[in-house]
Protein backbone atom coordinates (compact mmCIF):
# COMPACT_ATOMS: atom_id res chain seq x y z
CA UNK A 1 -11.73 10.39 -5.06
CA UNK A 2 -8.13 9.72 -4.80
CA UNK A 3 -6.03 10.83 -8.25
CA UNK A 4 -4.82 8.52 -10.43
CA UNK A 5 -0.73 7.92 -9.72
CA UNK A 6 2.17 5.93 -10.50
CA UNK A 7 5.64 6.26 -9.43
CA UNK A 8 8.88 4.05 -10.29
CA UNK A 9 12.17 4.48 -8.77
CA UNK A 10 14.68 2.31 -6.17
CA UNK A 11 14.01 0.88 -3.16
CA UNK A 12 15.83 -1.10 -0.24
CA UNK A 13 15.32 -1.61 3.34
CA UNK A 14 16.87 -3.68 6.73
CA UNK A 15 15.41 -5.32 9.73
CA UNK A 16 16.66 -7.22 13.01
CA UNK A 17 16.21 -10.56 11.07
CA UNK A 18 18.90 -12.89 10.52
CA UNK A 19 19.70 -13.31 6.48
CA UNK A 20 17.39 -14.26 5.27
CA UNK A 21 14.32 -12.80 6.33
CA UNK A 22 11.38 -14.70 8.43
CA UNK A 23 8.58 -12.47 6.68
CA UNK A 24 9.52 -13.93 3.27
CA UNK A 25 9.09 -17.61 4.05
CA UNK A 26 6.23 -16.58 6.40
CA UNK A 27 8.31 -17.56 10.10
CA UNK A 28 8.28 -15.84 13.38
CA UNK A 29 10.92 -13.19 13.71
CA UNK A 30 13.94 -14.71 14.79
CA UNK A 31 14.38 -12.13 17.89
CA UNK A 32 10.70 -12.69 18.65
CA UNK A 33 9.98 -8.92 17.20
CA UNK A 34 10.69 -7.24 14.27
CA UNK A 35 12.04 -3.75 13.72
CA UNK A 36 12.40 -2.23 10.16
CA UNK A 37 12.60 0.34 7.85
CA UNK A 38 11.99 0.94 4.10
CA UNK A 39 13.55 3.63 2.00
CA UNK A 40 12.35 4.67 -1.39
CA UNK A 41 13.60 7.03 -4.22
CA UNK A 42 11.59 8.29 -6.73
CA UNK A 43 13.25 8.08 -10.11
CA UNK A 44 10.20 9.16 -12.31
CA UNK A 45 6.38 9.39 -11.18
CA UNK A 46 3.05 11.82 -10.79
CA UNK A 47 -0.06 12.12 -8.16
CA UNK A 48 -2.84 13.31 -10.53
CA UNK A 49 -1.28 16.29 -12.19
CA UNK A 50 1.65 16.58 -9.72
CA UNK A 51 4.85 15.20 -10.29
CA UNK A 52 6.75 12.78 -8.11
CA UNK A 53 10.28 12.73 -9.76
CA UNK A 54 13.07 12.74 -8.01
CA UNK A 55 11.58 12.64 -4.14
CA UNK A 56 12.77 10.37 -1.97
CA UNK A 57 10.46 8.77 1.41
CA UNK A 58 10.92 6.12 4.05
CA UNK A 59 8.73 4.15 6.41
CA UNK A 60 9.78 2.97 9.99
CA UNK A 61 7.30 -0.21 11.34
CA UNK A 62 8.37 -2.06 14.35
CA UNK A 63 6.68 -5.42 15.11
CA UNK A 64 6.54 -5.96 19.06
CA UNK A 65 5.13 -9.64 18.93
CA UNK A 66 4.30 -12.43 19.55
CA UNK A 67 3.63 -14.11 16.41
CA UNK A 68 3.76 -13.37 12.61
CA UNK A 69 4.16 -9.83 10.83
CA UNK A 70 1.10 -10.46 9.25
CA UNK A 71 -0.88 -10.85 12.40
CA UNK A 72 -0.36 -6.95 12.61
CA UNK A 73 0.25 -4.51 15.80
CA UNK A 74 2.49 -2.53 13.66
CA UNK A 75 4.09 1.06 15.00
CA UNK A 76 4.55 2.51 12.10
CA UNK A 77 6.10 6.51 11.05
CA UNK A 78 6.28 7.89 7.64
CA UNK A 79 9.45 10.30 6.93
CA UNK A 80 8.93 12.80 3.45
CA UNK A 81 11.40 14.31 1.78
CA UNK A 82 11.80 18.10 3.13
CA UNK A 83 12.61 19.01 -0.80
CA UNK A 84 8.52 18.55 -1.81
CA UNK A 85 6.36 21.06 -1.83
CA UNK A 86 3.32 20.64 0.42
CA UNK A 87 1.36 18.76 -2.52
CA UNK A 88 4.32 16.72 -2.98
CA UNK A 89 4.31 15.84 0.30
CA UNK A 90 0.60 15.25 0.63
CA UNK A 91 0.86 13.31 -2.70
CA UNK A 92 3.74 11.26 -0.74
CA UNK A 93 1.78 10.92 2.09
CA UNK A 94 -1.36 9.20 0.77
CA UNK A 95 0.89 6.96 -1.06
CA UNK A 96 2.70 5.60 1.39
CA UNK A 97 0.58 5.40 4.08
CA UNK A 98 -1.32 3.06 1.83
CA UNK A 99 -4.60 6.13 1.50
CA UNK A 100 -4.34 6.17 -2.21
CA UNK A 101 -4.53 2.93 -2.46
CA UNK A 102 -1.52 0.40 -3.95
CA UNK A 103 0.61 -1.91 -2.33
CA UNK A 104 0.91 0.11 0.64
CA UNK A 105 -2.73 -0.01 1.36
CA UNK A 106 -1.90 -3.91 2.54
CA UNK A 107 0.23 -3.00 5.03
CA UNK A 108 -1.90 0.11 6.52
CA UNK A 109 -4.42 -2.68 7.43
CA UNK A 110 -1.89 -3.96 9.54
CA UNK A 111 -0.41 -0.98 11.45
CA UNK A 112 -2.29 -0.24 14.75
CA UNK A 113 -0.51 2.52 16.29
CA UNK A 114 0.73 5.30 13.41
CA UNK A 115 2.60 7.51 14.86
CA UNK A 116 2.96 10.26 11.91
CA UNK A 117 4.73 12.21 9.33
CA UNK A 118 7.53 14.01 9.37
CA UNK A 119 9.11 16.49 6.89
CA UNK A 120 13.13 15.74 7.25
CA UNK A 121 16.19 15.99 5.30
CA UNK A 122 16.60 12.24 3.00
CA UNK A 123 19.71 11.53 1.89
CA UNK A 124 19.93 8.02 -0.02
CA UNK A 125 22.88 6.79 -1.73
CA UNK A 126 23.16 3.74 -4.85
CA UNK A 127 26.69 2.71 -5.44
CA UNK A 128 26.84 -0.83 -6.95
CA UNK A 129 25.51 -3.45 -4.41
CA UNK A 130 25.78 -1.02 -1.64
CA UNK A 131 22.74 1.27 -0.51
CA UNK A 132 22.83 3.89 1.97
CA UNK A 133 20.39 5.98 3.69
CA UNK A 134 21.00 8.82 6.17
CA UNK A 135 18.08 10.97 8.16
CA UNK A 136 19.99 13.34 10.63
CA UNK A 137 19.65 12.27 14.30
CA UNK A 138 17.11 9.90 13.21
CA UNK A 139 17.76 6.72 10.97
CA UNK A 140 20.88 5.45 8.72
CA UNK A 141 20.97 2.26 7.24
CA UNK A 142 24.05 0.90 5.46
CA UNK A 143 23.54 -2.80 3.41
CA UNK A 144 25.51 -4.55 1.01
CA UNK A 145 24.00 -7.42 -1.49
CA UNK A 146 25.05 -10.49 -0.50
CA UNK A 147 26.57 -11.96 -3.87
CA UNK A 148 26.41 -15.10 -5.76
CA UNK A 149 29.20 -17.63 -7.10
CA UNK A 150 30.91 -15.33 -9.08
CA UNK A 151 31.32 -12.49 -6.15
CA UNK A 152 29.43 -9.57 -7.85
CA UNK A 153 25.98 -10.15 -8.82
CA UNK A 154 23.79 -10.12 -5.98
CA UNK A 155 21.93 -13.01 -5.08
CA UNK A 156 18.06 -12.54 -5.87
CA UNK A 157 14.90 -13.89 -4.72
CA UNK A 158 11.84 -14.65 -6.89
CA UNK A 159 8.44 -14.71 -6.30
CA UNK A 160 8.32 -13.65 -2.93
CA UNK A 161 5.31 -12.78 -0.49
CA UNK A 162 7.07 -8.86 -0.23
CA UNK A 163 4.68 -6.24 -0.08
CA UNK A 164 7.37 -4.03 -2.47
CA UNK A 165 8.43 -6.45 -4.99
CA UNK A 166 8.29 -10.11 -5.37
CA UNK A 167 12.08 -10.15 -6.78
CA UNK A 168 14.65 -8.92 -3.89
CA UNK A 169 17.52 -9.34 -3.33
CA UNK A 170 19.72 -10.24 -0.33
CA UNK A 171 21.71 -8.02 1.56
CA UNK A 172 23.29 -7.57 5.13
CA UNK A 173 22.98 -4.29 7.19
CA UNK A 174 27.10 -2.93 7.56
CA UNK A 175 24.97 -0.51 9.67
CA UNK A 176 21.07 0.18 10.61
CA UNK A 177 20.21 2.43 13.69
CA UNK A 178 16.69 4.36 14.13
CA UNK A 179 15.87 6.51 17.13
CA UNK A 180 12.32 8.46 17.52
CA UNK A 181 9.32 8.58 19.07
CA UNK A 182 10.67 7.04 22.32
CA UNK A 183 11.93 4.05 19.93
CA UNK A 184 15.78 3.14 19.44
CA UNK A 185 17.84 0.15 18.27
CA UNK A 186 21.14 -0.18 16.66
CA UNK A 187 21.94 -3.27 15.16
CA UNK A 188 24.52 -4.31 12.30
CA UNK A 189 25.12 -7.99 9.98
CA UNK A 190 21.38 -8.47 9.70
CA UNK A 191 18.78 -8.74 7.13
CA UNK A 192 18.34 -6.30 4.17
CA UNK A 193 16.71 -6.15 0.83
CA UNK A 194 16.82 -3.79 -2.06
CA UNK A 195 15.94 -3.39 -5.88
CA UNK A 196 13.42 -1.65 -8.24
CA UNK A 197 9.89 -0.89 -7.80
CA UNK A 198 7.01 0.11 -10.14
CA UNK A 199 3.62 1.10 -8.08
CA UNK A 200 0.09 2.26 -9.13
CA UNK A 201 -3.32 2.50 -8.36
């Protein structure tokens, strides 16, 4: 039986999309594939008995097409935070590769070729709209909100079909590169998302 868990933290990500993303009014990708990643930090949370605070994951998926993200074929890779202790990362691991249940669970159903988990070093950066995250010789992503009228507060959407939260924002990749498993792309002034997340099972 999987424990009971709940973690709360930040959370952003970027894709090849144009702003604003296909997946969230349901359209083809725009480039006829889609290629993402999703970064999460842990602010406070537990796995049963273990505690989650302060440990940071991210998810790679690329979408090869034709057709809608939801129609699934998803490559997907799971990257844990080299800081957790083997239950940590096992606790990380059934979480978001969707085992335990919760919103990740969704997209598992969708993923056809997983490719795996690795153990690396996560370094992810808040600072105002910006987000940052760096995995050595393997991913970085660099976004900035994309602000409203008055130039500061980031434009937000509600009640969207987003597997993390229904209220992103929108934000535009300064930078977003990825390059494993015999995958690589490097693309800048596309689509990105970020803001706070509360899962559970």
């Amino acid at each position: 039986m999987t424990a009971q868990w709940n973690i709360e933290g930040e959370y952003f990500e970027s894709c090849n999309c144009d702003v604003v993303c296909a997946c969230l009014v349901q359209n083809v990708p725009p480039r006829g594939r889609c290629d993402a990643a999703m970064a999460f930090q842990v602010s406070t949370g537990h796995y049963g008995d273990i505690s989650l605070d302060g440990l940071k994951s991210a998810v790679m998926i690329s979408f090869p097409g034709p057709g809608k993200m939801r129609d699934g074929n998803w490559t997907a890779a799971l990257y844990i935070d080299d800081s957790a202790s083997k239950d940590q990362a096992d606790a990380l691991t059934d979480i978001f590769s969707g085992q335990a249940g919760g919103p990740m669970a969704m997209i598992s159903g969708l993923i056809s070729n997983f490719l795996g988990v690795k153990s690396v070093p996560i370094e992810f950066i808040m600072e105002g709209n910006k987000r940052q995250l760096a995995i050595p010789n393997v991913m970085t992503i660099d976004i900035e909100a994309v602000t409203g009228r008055d130039g500061s507060d980031p434009l937000w959407v509600t009640n969207a079909a987003h597997p993390v939260t229904s209220h992103p924002s929108l934000a535009r990749s300064n930078a977003y590169n990825y390059k494993d498993y015999n995958l690589a792309w490097d693309v800048s002034e596309t689509n990105g998302h970020f803001a706070p997340f509360s899962w559970h099972n």
